[in-house]
PDB file of N, CA and C in Angstrom:
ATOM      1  N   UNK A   1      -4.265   3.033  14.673  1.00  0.00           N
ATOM      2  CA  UNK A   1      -3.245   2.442  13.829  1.00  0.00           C
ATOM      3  C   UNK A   1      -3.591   2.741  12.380  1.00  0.00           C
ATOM      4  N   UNK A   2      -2.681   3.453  11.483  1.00  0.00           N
ATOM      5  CA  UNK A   2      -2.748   3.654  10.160  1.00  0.00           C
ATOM      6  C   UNK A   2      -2.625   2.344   9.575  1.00  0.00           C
ATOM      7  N   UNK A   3      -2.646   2.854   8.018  1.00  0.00           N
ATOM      8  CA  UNK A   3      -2.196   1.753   7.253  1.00  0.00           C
ATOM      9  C   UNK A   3      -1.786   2.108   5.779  1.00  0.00           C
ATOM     10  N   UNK A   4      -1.193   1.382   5.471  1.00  0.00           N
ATOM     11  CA  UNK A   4      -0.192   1.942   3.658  1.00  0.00           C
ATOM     12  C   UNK A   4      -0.700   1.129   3.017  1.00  0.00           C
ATOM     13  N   UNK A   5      -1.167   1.645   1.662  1.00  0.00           N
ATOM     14  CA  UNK A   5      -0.572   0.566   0.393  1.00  0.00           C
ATOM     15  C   UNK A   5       0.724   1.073  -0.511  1.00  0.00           C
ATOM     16  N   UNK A   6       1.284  -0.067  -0.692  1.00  0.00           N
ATOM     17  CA  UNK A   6       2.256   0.290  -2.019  1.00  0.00           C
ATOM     18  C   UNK A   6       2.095  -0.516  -3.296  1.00  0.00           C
ATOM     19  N   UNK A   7       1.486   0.773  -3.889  1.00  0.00           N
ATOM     20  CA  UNK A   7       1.383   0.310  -5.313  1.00  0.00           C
ATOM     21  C   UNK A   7       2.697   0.468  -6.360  1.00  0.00           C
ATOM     22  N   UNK A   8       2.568  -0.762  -7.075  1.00  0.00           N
ATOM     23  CA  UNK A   8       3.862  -0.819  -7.946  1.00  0.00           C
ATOM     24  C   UNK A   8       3.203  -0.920  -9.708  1.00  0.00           C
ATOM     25  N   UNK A   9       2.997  -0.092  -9.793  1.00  0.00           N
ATOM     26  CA  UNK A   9       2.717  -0.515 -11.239  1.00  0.00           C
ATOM     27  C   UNK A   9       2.931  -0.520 -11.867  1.00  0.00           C
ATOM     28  N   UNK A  10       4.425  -0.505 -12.066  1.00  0.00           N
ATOM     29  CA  UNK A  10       5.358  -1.681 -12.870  1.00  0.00           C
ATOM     30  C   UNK A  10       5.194  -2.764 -13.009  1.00  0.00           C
ATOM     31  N   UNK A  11       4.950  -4.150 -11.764  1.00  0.00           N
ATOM     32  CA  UNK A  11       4.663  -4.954 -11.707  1.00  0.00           C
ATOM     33  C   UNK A  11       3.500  -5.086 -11.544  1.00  0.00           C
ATOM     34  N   UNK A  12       2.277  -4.295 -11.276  1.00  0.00           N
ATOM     35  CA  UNK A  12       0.827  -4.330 -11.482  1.00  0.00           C
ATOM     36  C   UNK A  12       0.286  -5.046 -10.060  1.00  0.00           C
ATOM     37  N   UNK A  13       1.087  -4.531  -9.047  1.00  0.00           N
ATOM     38  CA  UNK A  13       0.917  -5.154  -8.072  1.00  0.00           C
ATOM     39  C   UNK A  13       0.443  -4.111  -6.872  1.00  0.00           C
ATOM     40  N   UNK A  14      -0.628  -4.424  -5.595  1.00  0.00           N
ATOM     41  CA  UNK A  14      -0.405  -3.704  -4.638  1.00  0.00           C
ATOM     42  C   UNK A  14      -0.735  -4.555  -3.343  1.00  0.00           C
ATOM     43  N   UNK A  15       0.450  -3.752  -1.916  1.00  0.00           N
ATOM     44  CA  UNK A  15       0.056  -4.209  -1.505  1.00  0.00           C
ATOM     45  C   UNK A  15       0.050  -3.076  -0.349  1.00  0.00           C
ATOM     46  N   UNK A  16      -0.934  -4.067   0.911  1.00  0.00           N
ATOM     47  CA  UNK A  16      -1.141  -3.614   2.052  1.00  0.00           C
ATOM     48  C   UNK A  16       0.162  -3.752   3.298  1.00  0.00           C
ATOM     49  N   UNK A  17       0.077  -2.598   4.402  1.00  0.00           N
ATOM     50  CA  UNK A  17       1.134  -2.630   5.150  1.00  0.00           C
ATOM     51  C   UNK A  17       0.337  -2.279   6.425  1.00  0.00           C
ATOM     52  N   UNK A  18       0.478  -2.485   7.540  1.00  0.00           N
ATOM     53  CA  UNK A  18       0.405  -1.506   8.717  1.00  0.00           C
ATOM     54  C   UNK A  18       1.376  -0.724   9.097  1.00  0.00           C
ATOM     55  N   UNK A  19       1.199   0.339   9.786  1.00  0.00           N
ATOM     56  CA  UNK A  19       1.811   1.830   9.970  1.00  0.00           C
ATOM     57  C   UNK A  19       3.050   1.382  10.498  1.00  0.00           C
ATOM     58  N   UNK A  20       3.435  -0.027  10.978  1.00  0.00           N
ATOM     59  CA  UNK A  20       4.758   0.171  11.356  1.00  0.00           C
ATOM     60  C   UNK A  20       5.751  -0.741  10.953  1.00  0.00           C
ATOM     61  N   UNK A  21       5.087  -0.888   9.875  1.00  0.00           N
ATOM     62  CA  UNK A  21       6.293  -2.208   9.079  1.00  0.00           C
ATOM     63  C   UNK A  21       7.277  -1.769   8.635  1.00  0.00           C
ATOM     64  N   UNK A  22       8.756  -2.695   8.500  1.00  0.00           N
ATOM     65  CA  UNK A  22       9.739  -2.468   8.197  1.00  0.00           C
ATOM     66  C   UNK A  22       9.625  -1.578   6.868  1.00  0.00           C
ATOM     67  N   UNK A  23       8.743  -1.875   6.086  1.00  0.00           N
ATOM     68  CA  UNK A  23       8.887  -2.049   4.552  1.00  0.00           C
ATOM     69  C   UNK A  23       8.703  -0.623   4.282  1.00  0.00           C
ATOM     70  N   UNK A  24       8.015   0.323   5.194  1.00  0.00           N
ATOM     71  CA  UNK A  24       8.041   1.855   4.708  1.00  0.00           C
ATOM     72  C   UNK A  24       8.734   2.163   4.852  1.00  0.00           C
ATOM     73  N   UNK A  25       9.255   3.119   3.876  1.00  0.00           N
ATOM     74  CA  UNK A  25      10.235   4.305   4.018  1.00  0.00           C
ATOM     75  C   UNK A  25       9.823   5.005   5.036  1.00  0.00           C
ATOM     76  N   UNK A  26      11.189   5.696   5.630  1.00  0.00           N
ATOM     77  CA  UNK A  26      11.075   6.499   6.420  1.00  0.00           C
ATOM     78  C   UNK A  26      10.990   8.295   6.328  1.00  0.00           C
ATOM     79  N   UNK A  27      11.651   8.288   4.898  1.00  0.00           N
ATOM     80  CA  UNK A  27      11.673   9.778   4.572  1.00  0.00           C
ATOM     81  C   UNK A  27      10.540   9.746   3.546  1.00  0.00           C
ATOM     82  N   UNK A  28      10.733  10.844   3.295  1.00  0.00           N
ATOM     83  CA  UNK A  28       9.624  11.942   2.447  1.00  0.00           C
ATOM     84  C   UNK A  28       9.438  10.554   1.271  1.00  0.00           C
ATOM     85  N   UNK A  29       8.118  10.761   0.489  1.00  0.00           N
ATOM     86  CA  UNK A  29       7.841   9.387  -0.217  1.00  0.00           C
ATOM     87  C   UNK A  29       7.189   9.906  -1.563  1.00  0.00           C
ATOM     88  N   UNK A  30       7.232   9.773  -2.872  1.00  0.00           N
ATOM     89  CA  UNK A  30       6.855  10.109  -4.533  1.00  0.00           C
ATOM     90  C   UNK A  30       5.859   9.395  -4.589  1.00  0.00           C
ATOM     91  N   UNK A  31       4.745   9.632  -4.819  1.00  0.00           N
ATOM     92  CA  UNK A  31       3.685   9.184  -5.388  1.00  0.00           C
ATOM     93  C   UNK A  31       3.211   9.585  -6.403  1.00  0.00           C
ATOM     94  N   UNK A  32       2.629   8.933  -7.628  1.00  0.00           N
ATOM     95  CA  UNK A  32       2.064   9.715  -8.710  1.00  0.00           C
ATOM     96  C   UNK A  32       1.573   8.256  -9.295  1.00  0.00           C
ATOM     97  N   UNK A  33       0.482   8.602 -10.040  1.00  0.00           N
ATOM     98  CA  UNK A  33      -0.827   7.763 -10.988  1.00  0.00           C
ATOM     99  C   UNK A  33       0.364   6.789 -11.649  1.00  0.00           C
ATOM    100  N   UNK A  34       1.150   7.005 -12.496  1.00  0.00           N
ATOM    101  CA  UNK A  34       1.668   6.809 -13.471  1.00  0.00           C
ATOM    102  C   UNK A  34       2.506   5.346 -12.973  1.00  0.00           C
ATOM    103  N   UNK A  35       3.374   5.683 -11.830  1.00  0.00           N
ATOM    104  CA  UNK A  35       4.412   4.792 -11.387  1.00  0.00           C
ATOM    105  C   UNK A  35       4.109   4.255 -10.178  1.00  0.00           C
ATOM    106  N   UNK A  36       3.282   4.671  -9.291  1.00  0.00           N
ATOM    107  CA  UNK A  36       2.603   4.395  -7.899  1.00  0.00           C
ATOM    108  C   UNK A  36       3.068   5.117  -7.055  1.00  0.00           C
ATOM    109  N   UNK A  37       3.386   4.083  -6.038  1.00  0.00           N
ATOM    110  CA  UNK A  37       4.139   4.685  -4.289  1.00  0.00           C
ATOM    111  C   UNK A  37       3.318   4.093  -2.983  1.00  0.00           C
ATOM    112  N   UNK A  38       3.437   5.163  -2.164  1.00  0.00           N
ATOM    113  CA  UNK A  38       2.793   4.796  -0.916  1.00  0.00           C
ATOM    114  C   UNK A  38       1.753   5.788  -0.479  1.00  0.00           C
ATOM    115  N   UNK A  39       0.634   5.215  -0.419  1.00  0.00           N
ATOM    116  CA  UNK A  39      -0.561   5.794   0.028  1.00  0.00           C
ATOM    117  C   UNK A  39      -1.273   5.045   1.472  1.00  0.00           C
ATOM    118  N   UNK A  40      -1.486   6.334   2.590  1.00  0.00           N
ATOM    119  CA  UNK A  40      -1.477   6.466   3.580  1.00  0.00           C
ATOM    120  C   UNK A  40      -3.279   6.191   4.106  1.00  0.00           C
ATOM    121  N   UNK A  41      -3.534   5.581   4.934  1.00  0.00           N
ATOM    122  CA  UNK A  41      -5.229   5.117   5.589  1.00  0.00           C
ATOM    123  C   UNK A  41      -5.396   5.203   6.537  1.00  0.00           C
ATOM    124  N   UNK A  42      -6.269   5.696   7.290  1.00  0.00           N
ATOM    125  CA  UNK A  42      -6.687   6.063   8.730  1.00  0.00           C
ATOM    126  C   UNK A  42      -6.886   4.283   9.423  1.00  0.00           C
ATOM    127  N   UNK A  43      -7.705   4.063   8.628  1.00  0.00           N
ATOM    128  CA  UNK A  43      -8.353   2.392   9.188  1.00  0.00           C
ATOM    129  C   UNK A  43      -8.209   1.740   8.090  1.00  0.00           C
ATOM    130  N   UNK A  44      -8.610   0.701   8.682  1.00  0.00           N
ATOM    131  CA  UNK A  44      -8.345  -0.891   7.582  1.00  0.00           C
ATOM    132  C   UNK A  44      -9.057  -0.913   6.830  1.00  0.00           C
ATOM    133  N   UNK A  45     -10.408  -0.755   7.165  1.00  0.00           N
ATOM    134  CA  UNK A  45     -11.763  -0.854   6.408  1.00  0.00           C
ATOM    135  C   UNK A  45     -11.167   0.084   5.288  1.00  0.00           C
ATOM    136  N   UNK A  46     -10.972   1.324   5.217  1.00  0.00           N
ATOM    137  CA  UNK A  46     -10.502   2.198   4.231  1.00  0.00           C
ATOM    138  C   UNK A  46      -9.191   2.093   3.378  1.00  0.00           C
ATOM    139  N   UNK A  47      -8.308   1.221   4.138  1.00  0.00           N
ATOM    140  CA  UNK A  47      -7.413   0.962   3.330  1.00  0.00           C
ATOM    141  C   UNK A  47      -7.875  -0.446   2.477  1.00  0.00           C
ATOM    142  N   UNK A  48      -8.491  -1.405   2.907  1.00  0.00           N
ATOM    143  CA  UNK A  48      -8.934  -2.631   2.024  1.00  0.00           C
ATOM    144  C   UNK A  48      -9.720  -2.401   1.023  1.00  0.00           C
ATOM    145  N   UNK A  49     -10.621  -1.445   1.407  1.00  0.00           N
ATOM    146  CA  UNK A  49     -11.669  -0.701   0.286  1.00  0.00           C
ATOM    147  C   UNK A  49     -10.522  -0.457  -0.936  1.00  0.00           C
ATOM    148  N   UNK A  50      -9.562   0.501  -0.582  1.00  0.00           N
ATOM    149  CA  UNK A  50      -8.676   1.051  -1.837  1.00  0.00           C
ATOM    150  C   UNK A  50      -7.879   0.115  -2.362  1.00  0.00           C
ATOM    151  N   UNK A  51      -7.519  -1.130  -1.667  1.00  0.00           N
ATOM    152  CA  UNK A  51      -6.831  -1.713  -2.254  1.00  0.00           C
ATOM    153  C   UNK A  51      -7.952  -2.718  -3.169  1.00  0.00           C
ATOM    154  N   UNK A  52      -8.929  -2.432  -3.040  1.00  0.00           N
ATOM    155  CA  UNK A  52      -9.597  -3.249  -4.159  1.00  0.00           C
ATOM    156  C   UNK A  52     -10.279  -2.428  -5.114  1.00  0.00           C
ATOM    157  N   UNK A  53      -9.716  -1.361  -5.070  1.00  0.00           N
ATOM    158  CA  UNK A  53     -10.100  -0.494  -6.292  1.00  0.00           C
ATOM    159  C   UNK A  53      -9.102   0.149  -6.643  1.00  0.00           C
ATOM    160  N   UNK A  54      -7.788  -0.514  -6.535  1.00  0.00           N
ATOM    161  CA  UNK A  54      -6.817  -0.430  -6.995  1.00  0.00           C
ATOM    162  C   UNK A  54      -6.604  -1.198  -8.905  1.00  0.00           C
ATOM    163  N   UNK A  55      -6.294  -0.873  -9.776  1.00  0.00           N
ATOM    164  CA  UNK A  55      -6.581  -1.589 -10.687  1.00  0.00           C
ATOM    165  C   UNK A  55      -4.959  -2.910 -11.042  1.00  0.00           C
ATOM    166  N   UNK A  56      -4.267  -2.517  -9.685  1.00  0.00           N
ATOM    167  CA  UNK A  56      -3.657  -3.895  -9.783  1.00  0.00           C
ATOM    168  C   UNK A  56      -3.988  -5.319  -9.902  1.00  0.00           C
ATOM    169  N   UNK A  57      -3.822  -6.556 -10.968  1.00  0.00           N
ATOM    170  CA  UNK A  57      -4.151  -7.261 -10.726  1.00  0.00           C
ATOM    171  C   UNK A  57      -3.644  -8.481  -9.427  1.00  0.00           C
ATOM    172  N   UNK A  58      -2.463  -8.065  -8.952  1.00  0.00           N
ATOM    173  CA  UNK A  58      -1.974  -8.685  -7.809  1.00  0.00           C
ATOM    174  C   UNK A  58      -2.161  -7.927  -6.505  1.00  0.00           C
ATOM    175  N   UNK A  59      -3.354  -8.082  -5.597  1.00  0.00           N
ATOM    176  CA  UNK A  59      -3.466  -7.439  -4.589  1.00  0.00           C
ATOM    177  C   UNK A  59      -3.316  -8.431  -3.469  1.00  0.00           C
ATOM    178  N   UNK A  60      -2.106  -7.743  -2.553  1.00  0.00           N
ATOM    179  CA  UNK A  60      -1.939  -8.766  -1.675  1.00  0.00           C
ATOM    180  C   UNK A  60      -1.388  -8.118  -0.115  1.00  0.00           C
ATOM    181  N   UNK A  61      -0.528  -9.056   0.905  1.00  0.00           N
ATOM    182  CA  UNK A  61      -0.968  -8.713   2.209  1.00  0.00           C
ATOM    183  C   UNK A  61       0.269  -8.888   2.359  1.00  0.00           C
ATOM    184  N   UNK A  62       1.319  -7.547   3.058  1.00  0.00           N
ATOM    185  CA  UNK A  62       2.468  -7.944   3.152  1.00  0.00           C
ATOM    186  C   UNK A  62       3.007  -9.109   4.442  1.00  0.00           C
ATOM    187  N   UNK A  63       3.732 -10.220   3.916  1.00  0.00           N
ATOM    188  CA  UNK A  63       4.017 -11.012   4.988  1.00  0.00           C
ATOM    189  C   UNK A  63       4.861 -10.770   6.056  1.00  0.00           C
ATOM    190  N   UNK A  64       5.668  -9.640   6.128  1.00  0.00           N
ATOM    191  CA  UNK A  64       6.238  -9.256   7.544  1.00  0.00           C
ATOM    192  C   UNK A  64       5.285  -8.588   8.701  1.00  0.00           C
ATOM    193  N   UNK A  65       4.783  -7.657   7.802  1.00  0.00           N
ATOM    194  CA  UNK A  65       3.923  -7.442   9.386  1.00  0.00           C
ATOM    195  C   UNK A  65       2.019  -7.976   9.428  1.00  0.00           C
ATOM    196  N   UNK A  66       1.866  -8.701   8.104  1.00  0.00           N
ATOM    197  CA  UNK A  66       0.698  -9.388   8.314  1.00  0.00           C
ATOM    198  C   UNK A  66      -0.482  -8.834   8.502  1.00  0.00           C
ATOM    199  N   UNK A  67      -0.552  -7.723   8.197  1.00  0.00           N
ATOM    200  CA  UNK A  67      -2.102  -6.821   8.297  1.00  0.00           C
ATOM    201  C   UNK A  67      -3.551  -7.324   7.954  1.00  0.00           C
TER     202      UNK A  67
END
């Protein structure tokens, strides 16, 4: 089971997803430093790692699919 973050850093926020939550897009996806997006994790351990070296100050756990 993969796992996403979506960083928004607009709102300075990121969060965590598992690979099959509503909340991803389904097509092709923009990522870049500047504005964020969705970045893709083999395992959890590796995706929690990044989300805490994410320099969002709101890091959090999406509540639909609860990862």
């Amino acid at each position: 089971m993969g796992y996403w973050i979506h960083l928004k850093r607009s709102l300075d926020q990121a969060m965590l997803h598992k690979d099959r939550c509503l909340e991803i897009p389904s097509g092709p996806m923009r990522a870049d430093f500047w504005e964020g997006g969705w970045f893709e994790y083999p395992d959890k351990d590796t995706a929690l790692d990044a989300l805490e070296n994410t320099d969002a100050t709101s890091q959090v756990k999406c509540p639909l699919c609860k990862p």
